[in-house]
PDB file of N, CA and C in Angstrom:
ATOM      1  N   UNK A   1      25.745 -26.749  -5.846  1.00  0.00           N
ATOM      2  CA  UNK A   1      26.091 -25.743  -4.846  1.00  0.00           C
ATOM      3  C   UNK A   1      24.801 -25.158  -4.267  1.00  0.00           C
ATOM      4  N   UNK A   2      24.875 -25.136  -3.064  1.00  0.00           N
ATOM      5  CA  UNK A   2      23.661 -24.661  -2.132  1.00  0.00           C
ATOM      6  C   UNK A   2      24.245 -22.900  -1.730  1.00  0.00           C
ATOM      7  N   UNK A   3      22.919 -22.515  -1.324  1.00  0.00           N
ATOM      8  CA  UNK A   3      22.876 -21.060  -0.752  1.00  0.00           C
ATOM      9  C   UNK A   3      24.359 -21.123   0.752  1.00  0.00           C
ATOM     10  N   UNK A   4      23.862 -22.278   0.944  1.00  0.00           N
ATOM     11  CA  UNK A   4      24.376 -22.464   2.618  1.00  0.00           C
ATOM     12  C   UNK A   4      26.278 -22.367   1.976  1.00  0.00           C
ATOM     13  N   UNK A   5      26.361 -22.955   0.904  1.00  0.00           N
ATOM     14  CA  UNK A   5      28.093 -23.567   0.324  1.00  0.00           C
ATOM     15  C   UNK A   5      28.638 -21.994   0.658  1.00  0.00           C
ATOM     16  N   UNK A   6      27.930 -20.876  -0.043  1.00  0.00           N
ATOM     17  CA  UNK A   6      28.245 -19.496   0.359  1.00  0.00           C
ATOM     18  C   UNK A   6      28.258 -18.394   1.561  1.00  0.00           C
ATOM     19  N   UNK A   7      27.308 -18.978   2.339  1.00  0.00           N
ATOM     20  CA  UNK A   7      26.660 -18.209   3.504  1.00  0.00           C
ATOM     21  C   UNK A   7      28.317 -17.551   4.364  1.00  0.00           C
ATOM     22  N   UNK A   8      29.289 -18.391   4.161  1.00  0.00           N
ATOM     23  CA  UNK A   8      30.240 -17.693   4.831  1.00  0.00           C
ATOM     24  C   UNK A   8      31.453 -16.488   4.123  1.00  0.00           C
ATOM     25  N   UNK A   9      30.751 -16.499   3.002  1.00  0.00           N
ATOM     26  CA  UNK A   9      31.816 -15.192   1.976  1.00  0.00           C
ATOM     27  C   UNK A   9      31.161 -14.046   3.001  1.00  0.00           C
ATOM     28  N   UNK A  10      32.218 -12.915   2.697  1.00  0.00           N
ATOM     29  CA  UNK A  10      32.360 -11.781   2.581  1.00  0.00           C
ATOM     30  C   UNK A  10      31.050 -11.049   2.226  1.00  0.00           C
ATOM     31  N   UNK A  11      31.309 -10.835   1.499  1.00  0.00           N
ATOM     32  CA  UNK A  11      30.285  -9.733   0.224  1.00  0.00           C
ATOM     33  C   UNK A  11      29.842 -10.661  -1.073  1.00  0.00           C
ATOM     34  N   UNK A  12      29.067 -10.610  -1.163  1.00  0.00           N
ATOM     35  CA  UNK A  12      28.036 -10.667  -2.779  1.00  0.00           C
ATOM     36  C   UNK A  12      28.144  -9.328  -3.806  1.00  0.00           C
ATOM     37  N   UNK A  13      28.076  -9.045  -4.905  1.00  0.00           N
ATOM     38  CA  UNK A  13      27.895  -8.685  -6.035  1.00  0.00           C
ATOM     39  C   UNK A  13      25.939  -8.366  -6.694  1.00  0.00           C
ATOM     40  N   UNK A  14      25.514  -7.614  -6.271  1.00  0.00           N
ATOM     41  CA  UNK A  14      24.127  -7.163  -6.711  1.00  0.00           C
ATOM     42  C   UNK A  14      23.660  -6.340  -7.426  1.00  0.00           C
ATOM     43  N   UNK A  15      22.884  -6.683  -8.338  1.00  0.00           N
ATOM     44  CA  UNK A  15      22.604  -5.922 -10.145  1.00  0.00           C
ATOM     45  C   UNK A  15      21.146  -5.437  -9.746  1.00  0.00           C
ATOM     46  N   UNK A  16      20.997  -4.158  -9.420  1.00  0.00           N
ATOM     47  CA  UNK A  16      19.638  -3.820 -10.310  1.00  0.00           C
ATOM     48  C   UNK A  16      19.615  -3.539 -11.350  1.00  0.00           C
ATOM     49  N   UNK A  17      18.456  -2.526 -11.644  1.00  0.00           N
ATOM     50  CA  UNK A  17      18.150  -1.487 -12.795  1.00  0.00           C
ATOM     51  C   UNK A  17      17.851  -0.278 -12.655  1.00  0.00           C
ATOM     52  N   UNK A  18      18.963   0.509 -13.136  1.00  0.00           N
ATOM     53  CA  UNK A  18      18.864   2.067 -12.291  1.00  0.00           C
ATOM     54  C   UNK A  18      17.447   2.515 -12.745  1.00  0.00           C
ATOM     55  N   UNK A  19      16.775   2.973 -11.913  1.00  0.00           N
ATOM     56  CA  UNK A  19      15.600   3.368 -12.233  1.00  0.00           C
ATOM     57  C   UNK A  19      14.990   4.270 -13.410  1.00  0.00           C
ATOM     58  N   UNK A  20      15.878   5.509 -13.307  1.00  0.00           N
ATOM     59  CA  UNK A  20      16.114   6.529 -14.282  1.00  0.00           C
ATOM     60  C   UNK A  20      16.894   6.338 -15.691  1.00  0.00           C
ATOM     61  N   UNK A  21      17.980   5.430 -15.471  1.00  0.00           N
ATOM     62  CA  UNK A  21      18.746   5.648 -16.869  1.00  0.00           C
ATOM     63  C   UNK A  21      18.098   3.603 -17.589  1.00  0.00           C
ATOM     64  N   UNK A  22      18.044   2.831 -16.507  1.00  0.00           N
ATOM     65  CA  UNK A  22      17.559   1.620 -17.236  1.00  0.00           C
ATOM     66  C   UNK A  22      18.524   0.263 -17.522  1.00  0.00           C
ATOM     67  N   UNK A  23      19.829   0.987 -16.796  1.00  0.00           N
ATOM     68  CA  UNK A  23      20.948   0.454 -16.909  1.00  0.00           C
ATOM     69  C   UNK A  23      21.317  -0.137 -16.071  1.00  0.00           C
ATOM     70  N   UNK A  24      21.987  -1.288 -15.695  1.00  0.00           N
ATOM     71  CA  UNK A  24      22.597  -2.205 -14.791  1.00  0.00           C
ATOM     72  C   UNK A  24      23.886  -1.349 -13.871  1.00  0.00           C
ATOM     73  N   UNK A  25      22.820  -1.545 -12.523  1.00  0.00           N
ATOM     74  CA  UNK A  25      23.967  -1.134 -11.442  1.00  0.00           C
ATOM     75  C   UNK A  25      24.689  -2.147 -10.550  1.00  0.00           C
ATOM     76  N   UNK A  26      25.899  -2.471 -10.464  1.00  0.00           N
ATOM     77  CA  UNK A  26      25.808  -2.925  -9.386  1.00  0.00           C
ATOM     78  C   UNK A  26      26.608  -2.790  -7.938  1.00  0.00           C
ATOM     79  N   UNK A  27      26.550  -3.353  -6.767  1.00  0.00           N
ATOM     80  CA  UNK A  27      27.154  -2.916  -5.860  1.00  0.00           C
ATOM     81  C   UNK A  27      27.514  -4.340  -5.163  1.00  0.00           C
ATOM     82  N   UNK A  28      29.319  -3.828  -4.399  1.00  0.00           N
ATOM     83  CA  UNK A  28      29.337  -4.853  -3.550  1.00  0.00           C
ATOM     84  C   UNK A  28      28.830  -4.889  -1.828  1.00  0.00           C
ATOM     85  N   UNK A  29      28.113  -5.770  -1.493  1.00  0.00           N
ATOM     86  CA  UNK A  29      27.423  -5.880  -0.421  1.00  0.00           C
ATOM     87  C   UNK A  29      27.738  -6.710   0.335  1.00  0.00           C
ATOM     88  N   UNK A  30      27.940  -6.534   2.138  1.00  0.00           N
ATOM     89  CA  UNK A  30      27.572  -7.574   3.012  1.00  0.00           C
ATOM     90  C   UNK A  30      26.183  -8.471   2.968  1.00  0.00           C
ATOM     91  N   UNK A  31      26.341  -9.649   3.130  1.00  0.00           N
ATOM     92  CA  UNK A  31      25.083 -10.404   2.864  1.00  0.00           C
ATOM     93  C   UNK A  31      25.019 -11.803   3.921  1.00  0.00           C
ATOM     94  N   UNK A  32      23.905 -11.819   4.317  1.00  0.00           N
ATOM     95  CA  UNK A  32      23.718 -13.462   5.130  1.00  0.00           C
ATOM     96  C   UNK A  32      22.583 -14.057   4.169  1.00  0.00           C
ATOM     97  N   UNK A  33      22.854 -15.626   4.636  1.00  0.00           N
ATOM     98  CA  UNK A  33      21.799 -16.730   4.494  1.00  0.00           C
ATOM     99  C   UNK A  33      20.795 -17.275   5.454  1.00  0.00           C
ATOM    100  N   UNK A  34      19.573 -16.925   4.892  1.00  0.00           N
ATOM    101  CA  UNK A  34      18.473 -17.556   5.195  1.00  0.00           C
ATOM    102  C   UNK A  34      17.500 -18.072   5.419  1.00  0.00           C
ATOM    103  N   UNK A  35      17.273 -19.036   5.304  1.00  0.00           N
ATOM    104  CA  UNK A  35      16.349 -19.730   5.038  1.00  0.00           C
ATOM    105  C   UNK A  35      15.613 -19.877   3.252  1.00  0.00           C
ATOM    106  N   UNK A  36      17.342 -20.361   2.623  1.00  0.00           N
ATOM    107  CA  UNK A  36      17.338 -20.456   1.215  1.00  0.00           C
ATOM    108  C   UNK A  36      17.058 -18.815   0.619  1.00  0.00           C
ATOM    109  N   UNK A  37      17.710 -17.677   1.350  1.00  0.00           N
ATOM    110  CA  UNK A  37      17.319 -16.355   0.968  1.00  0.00           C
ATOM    111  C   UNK A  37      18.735 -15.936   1.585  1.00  0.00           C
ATOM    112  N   UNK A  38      19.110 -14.498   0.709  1.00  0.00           N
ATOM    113  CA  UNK A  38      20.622 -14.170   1.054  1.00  0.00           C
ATOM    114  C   UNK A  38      19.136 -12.733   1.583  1.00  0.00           C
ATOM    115  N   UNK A  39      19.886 -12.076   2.542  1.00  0.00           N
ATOM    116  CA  UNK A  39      19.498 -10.919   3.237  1.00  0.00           C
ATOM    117  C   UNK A  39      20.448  -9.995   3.069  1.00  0.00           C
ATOM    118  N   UNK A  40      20.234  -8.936   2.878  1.00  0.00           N
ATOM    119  CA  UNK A  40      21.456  -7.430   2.805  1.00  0.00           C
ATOM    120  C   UNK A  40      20.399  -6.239   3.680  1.00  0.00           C
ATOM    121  N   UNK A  41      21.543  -5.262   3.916  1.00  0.00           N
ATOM    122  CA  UNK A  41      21.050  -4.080   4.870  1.00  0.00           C
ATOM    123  C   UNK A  41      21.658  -2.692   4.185  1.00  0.00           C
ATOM    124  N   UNK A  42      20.545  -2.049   4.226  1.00  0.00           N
ATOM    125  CA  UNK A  42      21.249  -1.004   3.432  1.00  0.00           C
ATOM    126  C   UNK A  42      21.091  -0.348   4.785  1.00  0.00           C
ATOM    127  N   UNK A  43      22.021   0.701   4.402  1.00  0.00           N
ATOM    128  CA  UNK A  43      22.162   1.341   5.829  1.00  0.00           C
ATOM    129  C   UNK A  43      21.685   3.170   5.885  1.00  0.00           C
ATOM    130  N   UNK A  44      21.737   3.271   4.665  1.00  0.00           N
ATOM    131  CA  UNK A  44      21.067   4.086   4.779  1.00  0.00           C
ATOM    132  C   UNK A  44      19.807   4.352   4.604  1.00  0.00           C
ATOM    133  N   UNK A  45      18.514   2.801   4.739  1.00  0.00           N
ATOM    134  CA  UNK A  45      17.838   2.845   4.717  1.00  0.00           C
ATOM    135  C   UNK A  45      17.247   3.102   3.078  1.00  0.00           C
ATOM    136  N   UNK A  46      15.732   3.548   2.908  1.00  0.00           N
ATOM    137  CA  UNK A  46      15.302   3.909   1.568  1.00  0.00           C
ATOM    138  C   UNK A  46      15.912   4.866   0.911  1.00  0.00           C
ATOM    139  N   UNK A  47      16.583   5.506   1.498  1.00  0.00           N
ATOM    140  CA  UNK A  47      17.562   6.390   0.719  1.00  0.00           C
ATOM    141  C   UNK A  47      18.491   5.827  -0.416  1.00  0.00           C
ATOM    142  N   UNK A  48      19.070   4.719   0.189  1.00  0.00           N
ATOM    143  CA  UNK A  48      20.043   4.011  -0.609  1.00  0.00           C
ATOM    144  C   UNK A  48      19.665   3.800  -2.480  1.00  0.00           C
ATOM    145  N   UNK A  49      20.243   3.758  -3.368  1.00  0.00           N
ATOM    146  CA  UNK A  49      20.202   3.618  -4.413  1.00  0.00           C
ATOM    147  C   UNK A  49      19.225   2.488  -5.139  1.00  0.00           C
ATOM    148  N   UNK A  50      19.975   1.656  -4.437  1.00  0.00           N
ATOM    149  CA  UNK A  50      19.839   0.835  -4.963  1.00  0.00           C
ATOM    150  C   UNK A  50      18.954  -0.057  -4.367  1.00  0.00           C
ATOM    151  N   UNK A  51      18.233   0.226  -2.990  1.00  0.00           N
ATOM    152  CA  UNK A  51      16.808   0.157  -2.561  1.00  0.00           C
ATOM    153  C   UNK A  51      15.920   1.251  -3.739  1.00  0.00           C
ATOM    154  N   UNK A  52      15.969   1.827  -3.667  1.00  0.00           N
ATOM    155  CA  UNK A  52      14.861   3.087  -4.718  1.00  0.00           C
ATOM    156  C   UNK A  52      14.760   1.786  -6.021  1.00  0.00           C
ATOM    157  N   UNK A  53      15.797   1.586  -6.749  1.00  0.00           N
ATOM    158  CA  UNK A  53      15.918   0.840  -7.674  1.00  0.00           C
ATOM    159  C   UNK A  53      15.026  -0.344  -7.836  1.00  0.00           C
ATOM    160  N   UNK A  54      15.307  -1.766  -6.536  1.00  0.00           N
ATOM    161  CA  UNK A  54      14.202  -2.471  -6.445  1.00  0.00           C
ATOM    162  C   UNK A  54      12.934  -2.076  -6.200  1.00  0.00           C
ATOM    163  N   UNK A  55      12.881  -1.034  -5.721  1.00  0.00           N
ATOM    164  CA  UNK A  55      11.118  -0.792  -5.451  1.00  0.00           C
ATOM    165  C   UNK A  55      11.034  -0.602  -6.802  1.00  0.00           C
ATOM    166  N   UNK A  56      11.491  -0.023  -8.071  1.00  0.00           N
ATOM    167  CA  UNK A  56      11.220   0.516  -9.306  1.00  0.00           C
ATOM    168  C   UNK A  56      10.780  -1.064 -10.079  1.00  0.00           C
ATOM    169  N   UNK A  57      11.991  -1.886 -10.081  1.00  0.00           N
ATOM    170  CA  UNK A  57      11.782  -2.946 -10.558  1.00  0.00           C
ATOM    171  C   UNK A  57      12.868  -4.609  -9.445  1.00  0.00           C
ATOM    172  N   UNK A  58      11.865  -5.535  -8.846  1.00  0.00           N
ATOM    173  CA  UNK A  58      12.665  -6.150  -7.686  1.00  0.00           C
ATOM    174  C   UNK A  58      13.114  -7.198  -8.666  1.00  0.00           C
ATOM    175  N   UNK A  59      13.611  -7.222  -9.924  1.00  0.00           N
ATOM    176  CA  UNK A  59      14.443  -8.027 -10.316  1.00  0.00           C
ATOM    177  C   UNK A  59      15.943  -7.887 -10.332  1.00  0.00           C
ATOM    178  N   UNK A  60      16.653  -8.912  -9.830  1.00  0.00           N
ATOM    179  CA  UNK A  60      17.627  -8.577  -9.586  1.00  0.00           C
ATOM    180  C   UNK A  60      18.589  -9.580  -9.885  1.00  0.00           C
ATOM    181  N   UNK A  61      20.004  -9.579  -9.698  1.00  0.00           N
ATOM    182  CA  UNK A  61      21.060 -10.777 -10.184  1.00  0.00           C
ATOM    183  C   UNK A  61      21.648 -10.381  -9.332  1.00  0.00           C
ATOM    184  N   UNK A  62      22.211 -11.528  -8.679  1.00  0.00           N
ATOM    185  CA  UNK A  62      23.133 -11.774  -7.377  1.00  0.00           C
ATOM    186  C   UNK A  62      24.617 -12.747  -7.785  1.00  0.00           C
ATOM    187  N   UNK A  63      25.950 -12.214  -7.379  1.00  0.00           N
ATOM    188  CA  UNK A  63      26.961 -12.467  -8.631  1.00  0.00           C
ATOM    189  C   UNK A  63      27.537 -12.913  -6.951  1.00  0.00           C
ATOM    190  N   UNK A  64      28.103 -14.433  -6.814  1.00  0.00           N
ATOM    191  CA  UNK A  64      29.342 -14.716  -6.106  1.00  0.00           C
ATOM    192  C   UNK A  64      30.096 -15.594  -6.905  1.00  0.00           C
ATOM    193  N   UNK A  65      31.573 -14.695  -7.307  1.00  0.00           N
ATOM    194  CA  UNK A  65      32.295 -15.285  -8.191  1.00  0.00           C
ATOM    195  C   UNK A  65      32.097 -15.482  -9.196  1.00  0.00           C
ATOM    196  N   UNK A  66      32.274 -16.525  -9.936  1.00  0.00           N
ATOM    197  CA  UNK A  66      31.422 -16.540 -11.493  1.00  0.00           C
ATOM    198  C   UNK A  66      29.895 -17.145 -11.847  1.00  0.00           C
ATOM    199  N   UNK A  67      29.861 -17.208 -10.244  1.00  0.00           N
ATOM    200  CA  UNK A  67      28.054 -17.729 -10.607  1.00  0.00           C
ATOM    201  C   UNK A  67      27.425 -16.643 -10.112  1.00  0.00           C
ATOM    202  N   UNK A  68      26.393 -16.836 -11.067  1.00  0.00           N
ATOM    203  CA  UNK A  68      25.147 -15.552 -11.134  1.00  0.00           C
ATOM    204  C   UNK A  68      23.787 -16.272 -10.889  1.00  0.00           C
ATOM    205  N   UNK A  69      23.239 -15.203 -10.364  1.00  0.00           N
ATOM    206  CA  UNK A  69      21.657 -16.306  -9.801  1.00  0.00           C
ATOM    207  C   UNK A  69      20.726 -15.126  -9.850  1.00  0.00           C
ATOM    208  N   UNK A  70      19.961 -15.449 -10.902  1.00  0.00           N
ATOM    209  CA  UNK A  70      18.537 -14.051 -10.728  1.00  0.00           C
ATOM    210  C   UNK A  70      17.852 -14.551  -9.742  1.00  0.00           C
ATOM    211  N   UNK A  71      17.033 -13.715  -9.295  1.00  0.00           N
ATOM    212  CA  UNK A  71      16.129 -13.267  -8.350  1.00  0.00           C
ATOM    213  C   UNK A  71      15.077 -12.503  -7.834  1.00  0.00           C
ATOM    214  N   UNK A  72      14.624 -12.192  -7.108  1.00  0.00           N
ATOM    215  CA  UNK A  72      13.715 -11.019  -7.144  1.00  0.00           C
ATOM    216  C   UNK A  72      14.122 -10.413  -5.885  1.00  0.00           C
ATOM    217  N   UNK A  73      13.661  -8.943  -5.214  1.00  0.00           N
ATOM    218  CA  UNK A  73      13.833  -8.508  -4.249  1.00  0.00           C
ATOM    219  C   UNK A  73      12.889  -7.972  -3.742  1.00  0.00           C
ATOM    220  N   UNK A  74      12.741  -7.923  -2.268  1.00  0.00           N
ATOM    221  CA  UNK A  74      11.617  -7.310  -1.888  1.00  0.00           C
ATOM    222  C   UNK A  74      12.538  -6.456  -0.273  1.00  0.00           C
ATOM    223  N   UNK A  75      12.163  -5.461   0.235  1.00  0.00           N
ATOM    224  CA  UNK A  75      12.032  -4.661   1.263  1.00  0.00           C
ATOM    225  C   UNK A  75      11.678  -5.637   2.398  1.00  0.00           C
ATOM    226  N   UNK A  76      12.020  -5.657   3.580  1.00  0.00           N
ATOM    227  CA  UNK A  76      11.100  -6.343   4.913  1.00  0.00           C
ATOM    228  C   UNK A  76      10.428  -4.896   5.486  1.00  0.00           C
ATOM    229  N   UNK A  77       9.541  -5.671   5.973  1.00  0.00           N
ATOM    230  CA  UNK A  77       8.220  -4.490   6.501  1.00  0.00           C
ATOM    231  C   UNK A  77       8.491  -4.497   8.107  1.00  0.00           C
ATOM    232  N   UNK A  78       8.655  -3.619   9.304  1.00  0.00           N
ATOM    233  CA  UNK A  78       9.153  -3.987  10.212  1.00  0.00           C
ATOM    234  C   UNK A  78       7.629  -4.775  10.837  1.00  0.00           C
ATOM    235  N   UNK A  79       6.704  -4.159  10.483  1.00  0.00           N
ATOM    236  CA  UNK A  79       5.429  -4.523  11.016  1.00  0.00           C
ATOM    237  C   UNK A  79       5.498  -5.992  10.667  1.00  0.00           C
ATOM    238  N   UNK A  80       5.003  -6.046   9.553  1.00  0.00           N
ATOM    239  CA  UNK A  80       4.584  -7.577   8.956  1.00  0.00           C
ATOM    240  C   UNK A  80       5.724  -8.320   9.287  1.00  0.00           C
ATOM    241  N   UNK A  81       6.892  -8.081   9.254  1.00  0.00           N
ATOM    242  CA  UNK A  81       8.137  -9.074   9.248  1.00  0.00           C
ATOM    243  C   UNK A  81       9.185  -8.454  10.323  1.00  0.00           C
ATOM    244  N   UNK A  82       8.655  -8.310  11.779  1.00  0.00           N
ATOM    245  CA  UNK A  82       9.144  -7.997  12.259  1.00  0.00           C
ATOM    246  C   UNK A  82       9.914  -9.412  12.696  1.00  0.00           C
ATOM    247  N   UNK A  83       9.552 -10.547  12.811  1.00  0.00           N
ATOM    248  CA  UNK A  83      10.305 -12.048  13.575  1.00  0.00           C
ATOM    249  C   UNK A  83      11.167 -12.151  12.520  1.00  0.00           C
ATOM    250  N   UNK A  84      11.064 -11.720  11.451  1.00  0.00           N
ATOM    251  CA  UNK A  84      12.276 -12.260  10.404  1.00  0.00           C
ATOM    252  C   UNK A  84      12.872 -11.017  10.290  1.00  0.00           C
ATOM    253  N   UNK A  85      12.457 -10.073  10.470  1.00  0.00           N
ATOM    254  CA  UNK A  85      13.712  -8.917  10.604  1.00  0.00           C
ATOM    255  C   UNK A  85      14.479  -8.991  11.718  1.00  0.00           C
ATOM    256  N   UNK A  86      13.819  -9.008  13.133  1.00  0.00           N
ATOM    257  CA  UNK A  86      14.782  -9.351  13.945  1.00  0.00           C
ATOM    258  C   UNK A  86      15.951 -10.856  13.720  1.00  0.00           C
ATOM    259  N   UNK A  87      15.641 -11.681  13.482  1.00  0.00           N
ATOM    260  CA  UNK A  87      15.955 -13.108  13.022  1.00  0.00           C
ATOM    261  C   UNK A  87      17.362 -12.758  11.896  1.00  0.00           C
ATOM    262  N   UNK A  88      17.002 -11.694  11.311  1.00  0.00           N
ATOM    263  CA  UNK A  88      18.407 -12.242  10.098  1.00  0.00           C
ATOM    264  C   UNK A  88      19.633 -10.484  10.553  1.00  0.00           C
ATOM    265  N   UNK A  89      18.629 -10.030  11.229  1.00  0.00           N
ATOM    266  CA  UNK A  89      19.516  -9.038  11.872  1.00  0.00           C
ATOM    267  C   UNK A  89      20.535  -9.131  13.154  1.00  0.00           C
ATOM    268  N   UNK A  90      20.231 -10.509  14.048  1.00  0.00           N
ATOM    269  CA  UNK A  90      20.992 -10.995  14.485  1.00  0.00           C
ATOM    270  C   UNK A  90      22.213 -11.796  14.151  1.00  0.00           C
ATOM    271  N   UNK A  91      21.658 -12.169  13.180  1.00  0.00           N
ATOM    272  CA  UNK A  91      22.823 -13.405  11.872  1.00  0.00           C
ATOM    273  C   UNK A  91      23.820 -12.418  11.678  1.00  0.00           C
ATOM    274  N   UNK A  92      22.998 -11.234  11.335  1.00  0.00           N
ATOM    275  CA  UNK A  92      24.129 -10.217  10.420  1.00  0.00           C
ATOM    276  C   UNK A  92      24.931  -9.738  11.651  1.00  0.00           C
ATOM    277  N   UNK A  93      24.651  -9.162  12.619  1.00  0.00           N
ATOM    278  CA  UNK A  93      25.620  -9.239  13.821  1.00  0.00           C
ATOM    279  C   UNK A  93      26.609 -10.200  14.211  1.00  0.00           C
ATOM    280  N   UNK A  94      26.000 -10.854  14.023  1.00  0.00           N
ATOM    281  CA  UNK A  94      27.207 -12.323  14.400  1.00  0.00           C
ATOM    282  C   UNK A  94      28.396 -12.528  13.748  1.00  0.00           C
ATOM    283  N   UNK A  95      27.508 -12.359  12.532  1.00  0.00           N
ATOM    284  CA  UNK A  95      28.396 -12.301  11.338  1.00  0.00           C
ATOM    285  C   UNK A  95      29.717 -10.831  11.148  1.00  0.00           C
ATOM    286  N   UNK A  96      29.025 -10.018  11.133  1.00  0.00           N
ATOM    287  CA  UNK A  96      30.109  -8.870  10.716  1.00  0.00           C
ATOM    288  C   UNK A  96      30.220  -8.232  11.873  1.00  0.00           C
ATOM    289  N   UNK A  97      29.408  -7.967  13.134  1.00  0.00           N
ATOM    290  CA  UNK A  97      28.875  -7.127  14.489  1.00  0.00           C
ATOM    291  C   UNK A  97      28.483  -5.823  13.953  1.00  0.00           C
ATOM    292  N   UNK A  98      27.594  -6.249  13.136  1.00  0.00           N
ATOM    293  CA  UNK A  98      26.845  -4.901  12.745  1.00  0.00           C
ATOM    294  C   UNK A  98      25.403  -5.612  11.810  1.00  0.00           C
ATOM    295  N   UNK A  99      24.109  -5.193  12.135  1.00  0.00           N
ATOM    296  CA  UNK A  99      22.825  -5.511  12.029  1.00  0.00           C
ATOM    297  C   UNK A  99      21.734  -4.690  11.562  1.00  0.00           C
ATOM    298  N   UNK A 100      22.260  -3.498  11.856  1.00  0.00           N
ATOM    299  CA  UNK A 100      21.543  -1.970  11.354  1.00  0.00           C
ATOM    300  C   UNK A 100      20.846  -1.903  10.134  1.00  0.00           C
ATOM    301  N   UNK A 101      20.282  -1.233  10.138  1.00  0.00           N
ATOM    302  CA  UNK A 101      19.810  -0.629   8.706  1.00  0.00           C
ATOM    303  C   UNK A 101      18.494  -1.432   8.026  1.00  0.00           C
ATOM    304  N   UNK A 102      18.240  -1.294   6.868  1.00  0.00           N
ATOM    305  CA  UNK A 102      16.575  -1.941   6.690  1.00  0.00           C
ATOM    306  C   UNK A 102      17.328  -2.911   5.643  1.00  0.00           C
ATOM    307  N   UNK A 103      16.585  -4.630   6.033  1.00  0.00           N
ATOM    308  CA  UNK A 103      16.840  -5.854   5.420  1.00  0.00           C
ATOM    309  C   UNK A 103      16.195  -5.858   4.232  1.00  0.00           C
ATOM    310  N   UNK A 104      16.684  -6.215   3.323  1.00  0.00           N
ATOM    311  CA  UNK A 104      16.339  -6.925   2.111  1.00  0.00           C
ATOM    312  C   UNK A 104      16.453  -8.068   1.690  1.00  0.00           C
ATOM    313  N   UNK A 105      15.232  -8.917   1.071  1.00  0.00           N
ATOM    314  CA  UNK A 105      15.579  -9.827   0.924  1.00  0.00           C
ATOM    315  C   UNK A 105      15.480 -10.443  -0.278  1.00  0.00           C
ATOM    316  N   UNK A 106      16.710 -11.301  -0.487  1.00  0.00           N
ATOM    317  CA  UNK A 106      16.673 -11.864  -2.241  1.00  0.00           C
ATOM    318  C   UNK A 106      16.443 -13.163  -2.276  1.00  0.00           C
ATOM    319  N   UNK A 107      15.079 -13.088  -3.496  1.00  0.00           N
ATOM    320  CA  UNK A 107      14.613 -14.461  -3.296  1.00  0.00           C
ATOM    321  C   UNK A 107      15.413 -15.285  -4.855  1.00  0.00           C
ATOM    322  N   UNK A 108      16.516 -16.222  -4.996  1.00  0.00           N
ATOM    323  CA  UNK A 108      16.176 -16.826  -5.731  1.00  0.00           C
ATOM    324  C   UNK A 108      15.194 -17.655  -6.610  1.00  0.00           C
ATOM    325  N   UNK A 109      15.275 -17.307  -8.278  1.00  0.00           N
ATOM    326  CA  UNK A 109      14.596 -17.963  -8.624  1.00  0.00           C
ATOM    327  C   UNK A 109      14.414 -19.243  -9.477  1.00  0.00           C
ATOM    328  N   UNK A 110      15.717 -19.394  -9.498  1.00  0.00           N
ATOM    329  CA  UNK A 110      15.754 -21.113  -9.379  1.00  0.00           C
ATOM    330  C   UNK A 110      16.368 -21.987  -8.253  1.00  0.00           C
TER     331      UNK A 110
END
């Protein structure tokens, strides 16, 4: 099974580590594929939880259905990654018609 077999679900399933207590959070999320990377938008920006969380620690587990896939996470920078922020923020429009908010991206690591 490829990234792409999924690219058309719904929502994904995403595990951090609450920063403060150390404990597994997780949330269900809109998500696109690309370029062998699932992308999510938090919408409320760094505020969001569970952005604070990856900056604490960007390991992460990404759950569709009964498969689980660790990963790491990182923030997009609008500066540095502005062609790939615009780029997967259009996907996400297409996809749901909504693009907003600051991209994240999860890198599988196998």
């Amino acid at each position: 099974m490829t990234l792409q077999d999924v690219a058309d679900n719904k929502v994904l399933y995403l595990t951090t580590i609450g920063r403060t207590t150390g404990l597994p959070r997780e949330i269900e999320i809109w998500f696109i594929v690309c370029r062998d990377r699932f992308y999510l938008f938090a919408e409320t920006r760094e505020a969001a939880g569970w952005v604070k969380n990856i900056g604490w620690n960007p390991r992460v587990t990404v759950r569709l259905g009964e498969r689980r896939i660790d990963a790491t996470a990182r923030v997009l920078n609008r500066q540095g990654d502005g062609k790939l922020w615009d780029e997967v923020a259009a996907m996400a429009d297409r996809k749901y018609g909504w693009g907003e908010g600051l991209p994240v991206e999860i890198t599988p690591l196998t």
